[in-house]
N, C-alpha and C. Protein backbone atom coordinates (compact mmCIF):
# COMPACT_ATOMS: atom_id res chain seq x y z
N UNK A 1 -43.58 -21.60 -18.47
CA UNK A 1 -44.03 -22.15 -17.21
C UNK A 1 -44.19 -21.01 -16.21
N UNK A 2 -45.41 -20.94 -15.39
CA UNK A 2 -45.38 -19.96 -14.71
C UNK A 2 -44.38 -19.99 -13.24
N UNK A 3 -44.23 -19.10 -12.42
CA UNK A 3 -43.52 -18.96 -11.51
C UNK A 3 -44.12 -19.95 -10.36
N UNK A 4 -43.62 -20.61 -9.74
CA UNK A 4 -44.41 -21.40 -8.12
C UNK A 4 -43.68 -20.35 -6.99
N UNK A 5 -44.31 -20.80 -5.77
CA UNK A 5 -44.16 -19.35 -4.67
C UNK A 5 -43.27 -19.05 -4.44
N UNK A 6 -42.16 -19.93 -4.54
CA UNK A 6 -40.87 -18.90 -3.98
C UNK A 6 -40.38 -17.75 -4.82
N UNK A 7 -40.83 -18.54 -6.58
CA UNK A 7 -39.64 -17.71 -7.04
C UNK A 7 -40.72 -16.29 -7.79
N UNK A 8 -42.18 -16.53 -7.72
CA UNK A 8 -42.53 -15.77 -7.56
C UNK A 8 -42.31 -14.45 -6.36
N UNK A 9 -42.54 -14.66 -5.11
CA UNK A 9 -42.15 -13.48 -3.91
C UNK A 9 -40.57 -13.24 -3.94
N UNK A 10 -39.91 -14.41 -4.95
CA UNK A 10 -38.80 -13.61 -4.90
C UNK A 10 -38.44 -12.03 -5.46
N UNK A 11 -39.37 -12.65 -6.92
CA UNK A 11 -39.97 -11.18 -8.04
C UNK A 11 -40.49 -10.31 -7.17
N UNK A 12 -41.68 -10.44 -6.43
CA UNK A 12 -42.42 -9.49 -6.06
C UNK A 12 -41.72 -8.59 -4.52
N UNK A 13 -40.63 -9.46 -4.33
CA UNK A 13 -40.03 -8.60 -2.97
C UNK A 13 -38.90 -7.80 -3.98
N UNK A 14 -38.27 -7.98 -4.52
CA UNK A 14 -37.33 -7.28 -5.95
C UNK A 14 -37.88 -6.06 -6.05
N UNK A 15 -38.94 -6.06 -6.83
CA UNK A 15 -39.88 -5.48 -6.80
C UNK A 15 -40.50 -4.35 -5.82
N UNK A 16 -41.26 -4.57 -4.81
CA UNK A 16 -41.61 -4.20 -3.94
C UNK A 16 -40.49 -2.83 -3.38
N UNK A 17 -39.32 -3.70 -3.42
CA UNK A 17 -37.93 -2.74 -2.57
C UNK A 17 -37.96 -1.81 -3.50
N UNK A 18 -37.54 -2.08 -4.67
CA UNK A 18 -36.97 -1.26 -5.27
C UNK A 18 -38.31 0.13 -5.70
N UNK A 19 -39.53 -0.11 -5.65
CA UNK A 19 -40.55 0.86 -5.93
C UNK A 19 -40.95 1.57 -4.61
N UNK A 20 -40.02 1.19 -3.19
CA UNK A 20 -40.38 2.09 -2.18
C UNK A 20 -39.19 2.91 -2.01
N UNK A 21 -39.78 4.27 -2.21
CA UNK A 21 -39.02 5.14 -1.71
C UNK A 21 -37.73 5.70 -0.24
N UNK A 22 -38.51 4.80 0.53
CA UNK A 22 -37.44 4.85 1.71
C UNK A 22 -36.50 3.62 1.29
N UNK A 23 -36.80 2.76 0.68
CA UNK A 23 -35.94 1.87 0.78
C UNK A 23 -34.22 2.21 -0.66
N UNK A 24 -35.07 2.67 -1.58
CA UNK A 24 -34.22 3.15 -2.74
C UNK A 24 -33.61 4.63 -2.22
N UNK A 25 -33.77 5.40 -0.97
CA UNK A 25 -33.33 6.46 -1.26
C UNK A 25 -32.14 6.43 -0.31
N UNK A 26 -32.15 4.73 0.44
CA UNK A 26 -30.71 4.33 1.02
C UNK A 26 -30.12 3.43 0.55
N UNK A 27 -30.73 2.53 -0.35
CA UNK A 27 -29.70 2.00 -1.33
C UNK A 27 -29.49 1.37 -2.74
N UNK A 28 -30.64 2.51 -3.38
CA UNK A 28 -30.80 2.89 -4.63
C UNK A 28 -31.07 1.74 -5.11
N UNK A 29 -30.82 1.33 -6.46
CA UNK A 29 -31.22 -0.23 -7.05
C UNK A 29 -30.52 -1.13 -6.85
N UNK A 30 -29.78 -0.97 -5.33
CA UNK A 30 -29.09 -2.69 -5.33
C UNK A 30 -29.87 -3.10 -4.29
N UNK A 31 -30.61 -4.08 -4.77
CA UNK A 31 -31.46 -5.14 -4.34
C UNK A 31 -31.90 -6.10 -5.25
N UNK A 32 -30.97 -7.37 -4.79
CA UNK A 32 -30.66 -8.37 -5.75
C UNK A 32 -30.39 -9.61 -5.20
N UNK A 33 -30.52 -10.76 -5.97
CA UNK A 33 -30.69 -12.03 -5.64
C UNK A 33 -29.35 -12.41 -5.70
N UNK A 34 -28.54 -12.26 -6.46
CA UNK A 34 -27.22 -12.54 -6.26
C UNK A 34 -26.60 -11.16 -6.43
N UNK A 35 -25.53 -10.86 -5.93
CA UNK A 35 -24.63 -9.20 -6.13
C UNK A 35 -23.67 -9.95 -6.99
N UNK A 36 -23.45 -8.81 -8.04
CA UNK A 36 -22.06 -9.22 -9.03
C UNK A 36 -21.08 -8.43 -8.12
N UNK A 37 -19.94 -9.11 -8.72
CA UNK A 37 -18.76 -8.56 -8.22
C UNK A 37 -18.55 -7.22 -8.50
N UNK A 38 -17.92 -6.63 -7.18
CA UNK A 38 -17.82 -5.01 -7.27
C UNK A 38 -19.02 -4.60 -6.67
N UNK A 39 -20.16 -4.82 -6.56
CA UNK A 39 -21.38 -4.24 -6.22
C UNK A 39 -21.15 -3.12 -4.92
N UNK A 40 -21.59 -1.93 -4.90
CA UNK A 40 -21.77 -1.23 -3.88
C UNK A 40 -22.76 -1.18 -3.10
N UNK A 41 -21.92 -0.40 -1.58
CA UNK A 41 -22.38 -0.87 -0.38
C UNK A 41 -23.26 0.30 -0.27
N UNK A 42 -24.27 0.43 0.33
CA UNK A 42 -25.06 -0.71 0.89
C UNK A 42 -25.74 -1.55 -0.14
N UNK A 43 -26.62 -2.90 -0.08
CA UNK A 43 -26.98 -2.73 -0.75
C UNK A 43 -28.14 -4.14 0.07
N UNK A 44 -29.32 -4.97 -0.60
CA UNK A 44 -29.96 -5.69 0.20
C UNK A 44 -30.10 -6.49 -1.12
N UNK A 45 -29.64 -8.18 -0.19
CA UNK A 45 -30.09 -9.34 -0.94
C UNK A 45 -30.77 -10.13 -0.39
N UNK A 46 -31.08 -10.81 -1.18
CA UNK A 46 -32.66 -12.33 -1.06
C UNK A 46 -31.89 -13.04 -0.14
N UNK A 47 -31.97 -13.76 1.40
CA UNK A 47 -31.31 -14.66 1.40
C UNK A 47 -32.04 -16.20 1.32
N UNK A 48 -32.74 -16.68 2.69
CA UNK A 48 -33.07 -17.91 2.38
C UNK A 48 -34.57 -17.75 2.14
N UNK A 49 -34.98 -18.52 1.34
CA UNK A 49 -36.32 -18.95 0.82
C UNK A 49 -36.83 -19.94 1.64
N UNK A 50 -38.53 -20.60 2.58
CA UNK A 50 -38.52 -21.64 2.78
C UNK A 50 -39.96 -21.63 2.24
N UNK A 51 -40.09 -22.40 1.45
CA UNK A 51 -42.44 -22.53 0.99
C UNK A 51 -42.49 -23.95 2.30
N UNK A 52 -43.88 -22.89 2.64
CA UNK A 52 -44.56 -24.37 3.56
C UNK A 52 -46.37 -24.34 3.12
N UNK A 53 -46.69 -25.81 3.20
CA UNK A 53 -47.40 -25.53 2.57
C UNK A 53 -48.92 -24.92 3.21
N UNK A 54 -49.65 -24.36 2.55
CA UNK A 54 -50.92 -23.46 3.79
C UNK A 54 -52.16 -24.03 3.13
N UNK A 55 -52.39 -24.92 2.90
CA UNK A 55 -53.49 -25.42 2.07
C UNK A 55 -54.89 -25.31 2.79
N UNK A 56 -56.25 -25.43 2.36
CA UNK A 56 -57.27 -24.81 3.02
C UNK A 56 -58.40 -26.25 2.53
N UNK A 57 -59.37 -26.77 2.89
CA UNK A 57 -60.11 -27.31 2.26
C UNK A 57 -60.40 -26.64 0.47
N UNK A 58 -60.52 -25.60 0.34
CA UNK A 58 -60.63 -25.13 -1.05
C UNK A 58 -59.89 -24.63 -1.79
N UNK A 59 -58.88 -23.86 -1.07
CA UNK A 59 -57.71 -23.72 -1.85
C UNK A 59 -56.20 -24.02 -1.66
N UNK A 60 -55.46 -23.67 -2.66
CA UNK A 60 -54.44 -24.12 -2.12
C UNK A 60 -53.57 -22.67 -1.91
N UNK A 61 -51.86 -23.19 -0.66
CA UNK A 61 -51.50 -21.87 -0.95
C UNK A 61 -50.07 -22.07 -0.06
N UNK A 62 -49.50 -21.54 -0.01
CA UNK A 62 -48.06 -21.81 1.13
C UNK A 62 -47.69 -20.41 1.85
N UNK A 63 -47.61 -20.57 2.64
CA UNK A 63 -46.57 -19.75 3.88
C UNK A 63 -44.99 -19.44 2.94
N UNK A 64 -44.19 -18.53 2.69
CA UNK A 64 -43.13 -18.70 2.06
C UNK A 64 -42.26 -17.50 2.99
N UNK A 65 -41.61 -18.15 3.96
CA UNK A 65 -40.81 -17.92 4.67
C UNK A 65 -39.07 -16.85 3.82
N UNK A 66 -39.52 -16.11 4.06
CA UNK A 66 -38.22 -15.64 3.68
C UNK A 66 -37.09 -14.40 4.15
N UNK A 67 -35.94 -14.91 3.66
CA UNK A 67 -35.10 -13.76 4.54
C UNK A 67 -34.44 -12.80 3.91
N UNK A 68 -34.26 -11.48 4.48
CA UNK A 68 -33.43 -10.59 3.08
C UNK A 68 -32.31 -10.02 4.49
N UNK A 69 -30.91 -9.96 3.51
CA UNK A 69 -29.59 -9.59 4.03
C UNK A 69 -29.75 -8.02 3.72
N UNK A 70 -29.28 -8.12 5.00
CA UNK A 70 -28.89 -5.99 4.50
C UNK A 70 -26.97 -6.10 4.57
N UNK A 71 -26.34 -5.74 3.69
CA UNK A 71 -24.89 -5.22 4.32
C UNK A 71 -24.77 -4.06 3.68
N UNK A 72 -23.69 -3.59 4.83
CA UNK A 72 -23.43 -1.77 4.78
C UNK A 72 -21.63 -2.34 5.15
N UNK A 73 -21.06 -1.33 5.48
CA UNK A 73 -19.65 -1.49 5.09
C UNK A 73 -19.54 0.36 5.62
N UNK A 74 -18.88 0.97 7.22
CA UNK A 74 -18.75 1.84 7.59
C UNK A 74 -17.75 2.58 6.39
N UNK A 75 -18.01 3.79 6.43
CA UNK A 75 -17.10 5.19 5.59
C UNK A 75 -17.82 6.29 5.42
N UNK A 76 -18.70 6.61 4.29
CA UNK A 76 -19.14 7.81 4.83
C UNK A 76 -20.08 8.27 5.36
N UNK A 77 -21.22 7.35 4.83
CA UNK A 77 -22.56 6.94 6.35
C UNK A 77 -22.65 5.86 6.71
N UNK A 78 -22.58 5.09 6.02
CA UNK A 78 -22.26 3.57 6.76
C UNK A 78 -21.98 2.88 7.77
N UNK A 79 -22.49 1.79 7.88
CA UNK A 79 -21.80 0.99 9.29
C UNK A 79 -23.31 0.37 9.62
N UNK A 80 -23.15 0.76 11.18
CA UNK A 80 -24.38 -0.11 11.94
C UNK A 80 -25.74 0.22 12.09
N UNK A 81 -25.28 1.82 11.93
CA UNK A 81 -26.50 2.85 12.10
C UNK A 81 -27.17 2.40 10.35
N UNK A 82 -26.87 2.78 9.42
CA UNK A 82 -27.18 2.55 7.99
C UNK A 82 -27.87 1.12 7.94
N UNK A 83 -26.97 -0.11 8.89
CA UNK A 83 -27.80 -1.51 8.73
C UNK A 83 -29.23 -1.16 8.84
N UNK A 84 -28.96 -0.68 10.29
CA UNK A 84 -30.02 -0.21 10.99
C UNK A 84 -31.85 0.36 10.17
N UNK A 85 -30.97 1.25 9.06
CA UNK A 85 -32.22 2.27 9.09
C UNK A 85 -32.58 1.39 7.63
N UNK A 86 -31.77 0.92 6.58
CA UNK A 86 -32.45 -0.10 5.38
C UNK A 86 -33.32 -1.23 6.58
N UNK A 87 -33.01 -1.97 7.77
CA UNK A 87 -33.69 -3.17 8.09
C UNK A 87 -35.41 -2.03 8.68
N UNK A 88 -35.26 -1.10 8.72
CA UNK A 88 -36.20 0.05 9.32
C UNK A 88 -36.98 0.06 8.34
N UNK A 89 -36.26 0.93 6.99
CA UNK A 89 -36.87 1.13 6.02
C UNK A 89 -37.61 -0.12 5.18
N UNK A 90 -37.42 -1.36 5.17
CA UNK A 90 -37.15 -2.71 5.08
C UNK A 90 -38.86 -3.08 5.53
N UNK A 91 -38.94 -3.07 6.56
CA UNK A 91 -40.11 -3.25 7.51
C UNK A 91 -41.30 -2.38 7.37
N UNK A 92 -40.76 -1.08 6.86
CA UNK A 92 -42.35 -0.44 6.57
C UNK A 92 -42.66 -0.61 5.44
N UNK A 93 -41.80 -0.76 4.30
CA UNK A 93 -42.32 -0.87 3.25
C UNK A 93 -43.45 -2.29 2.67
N UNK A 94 -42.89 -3.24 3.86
CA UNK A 94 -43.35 -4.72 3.62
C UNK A 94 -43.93 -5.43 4.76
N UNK A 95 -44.08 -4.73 5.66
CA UNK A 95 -44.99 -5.05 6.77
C UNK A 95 -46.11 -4.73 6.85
N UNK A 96 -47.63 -5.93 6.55
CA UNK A 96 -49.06 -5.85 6.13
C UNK A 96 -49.23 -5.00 4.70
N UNK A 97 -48.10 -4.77 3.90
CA UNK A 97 -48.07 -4.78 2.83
C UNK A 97 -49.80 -4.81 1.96
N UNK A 98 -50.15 -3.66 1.30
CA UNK A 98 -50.86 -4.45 0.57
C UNK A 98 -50.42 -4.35 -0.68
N UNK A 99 -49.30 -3.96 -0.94
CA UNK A 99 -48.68 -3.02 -2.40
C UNK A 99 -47.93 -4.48 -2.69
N UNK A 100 -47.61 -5.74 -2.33
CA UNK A 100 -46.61 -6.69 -3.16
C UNK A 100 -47.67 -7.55 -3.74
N UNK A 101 -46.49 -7.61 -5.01
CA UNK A 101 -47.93 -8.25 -5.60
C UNK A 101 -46.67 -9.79 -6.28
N UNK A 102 -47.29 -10.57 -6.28
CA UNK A 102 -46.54 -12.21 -6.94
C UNK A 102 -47.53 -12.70 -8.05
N UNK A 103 -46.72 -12.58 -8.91
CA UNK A 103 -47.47 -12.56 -10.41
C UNK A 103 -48.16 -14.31 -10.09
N UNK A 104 -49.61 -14.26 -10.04
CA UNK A 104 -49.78 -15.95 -10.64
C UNK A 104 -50.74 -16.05 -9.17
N UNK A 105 -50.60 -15.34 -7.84
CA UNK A 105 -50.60 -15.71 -6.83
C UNK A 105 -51.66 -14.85 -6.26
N UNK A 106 -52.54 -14.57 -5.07
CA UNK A 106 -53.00 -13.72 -4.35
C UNK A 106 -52.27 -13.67 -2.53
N UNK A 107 -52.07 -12.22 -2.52
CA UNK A 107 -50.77 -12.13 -1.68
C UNK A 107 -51.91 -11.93 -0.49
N UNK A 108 -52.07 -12.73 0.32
CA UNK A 108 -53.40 -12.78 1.70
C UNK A 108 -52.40 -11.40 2.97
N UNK A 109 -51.14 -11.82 3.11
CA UNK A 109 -50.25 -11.31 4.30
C UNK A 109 -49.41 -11.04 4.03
N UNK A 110 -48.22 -10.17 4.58
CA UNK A 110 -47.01 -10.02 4.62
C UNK A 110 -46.71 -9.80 6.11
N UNK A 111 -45.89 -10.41 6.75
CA UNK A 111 -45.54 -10.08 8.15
C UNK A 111 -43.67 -10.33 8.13
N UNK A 112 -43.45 -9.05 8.63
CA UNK A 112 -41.96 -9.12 9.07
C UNK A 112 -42.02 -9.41 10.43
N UNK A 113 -41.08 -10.52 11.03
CA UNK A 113 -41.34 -11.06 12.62
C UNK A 113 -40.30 -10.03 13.32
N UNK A 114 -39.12 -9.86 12.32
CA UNK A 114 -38.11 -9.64 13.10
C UNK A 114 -37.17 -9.15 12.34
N UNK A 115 -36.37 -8.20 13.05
CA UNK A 115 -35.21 -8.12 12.32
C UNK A 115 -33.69 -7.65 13.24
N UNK A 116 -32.49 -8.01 12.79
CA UNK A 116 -31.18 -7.54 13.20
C UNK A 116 -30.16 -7.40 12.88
N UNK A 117 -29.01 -6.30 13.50
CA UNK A 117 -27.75 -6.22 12.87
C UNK A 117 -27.06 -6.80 13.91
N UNK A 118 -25.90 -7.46 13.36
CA UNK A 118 -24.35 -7.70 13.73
C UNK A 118 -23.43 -7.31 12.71
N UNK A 119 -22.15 -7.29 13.48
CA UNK A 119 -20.92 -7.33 12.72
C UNK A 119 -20.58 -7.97 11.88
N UNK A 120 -20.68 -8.07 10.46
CA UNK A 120 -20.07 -9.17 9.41
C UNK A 120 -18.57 -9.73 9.99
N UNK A 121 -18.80 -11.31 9.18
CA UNK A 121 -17.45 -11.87 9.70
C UNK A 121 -16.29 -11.28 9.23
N UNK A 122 -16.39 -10.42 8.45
CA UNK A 122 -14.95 -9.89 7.78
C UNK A 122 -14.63 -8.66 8.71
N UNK A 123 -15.24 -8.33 9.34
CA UNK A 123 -14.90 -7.46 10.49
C UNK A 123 -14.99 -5.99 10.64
N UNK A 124 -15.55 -5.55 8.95
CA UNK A 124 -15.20 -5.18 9.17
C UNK A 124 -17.08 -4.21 8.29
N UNK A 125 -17.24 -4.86 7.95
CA UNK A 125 -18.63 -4.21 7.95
C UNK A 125 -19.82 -5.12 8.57
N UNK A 126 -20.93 -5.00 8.28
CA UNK A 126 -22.01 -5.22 9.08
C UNK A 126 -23.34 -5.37 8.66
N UNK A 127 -23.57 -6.49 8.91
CA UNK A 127 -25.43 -7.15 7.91
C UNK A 127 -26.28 -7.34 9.24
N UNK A 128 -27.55 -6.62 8.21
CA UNK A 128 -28.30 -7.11 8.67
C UNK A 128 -29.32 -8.17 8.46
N UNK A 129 -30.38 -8.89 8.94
CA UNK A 129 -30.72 -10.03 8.87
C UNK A 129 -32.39 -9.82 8.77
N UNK A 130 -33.36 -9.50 8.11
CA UNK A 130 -34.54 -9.35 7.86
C UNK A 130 -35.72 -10.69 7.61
N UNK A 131 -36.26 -11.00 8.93
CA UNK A 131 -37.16 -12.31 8.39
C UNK A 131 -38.54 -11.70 8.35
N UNK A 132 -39.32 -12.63 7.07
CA UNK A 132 -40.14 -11.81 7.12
C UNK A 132 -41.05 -13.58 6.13
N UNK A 133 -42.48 -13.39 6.45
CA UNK A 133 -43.54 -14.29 6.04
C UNK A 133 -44.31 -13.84 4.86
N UNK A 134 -44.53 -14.40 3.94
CA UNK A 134 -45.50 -13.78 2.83
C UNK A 134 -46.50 -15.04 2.60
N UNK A 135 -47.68 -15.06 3.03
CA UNK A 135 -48.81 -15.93 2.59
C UNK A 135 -49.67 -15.66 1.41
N UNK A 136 -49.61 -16.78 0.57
CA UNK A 136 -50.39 -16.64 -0.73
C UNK A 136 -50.97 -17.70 -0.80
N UNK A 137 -51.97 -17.68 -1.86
CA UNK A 137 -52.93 -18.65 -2.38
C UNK A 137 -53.06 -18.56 -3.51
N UNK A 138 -53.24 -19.99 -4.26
CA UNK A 138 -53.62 -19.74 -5.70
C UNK A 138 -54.63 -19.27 -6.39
């Protein structure tokens, strides 16, 4: 069965991170949909997914709303500044994008609206919060 949009751009943002250089050269191949236990910091996960749908008189296609977590964890570069520069690095790699590609799909946009750090609730490191739009069509 082929992929439908979410879990396609989920692949193709996986993807995407891990083949840009600014983004792997702050936190190498952890960028992942779920982190196993133990995983090191920093590292950036998938968080919420939303498909809406973008349909056209001729084709079809959805808006797929999605969010990626940055956490860092201060020690030896780490902390807020590090949130900081993955949600940085984060944004150029995938902002008007024409390099992501979603197997099955044609990728029209990529727009990051926004992004920010706070303090994680554990107090003691610090995520950041990356929203970002990917429009496709079938």
């Amino acid at each position: 069965m082929a992929d439908g949009y979410v879990t396609a751009t989920m692949a193709g943002l996986i993807a995407a991170l891990l083949a840009d250089p600014g983004v792997t050269g702050i936190v190498g191949d952890r960028v992942v949909d779920e982190p196993g236990e133990g995983i090191g910091f920093p590292y950036i996960r998938l968080g919420r997914l939303e498909p809406v749908a973008d349909d056209t008189d001729g084709t079809q296609g959805a808006l797929v709303q999605a969010g990626l977590e940055v956490h860092s964890r201060p020690g030896q570069s780490g902390g807020r500044v590090e949130a900081a520069q993955i949600c940085e690095a984060i944004q150029a790699a995938l902002h008007r994008s024409e390099t992501l590609i979603c197997d099955g799909f044609t990728v029209v946009d990529v727009e990051v609206q926004t992004w920010a750090v706070d303090r994680a609730r554990d107090g003691k490191s610090y995520e950041g919060r990356v929203a970002l739009t990917v429009r496709l069509s079938a």
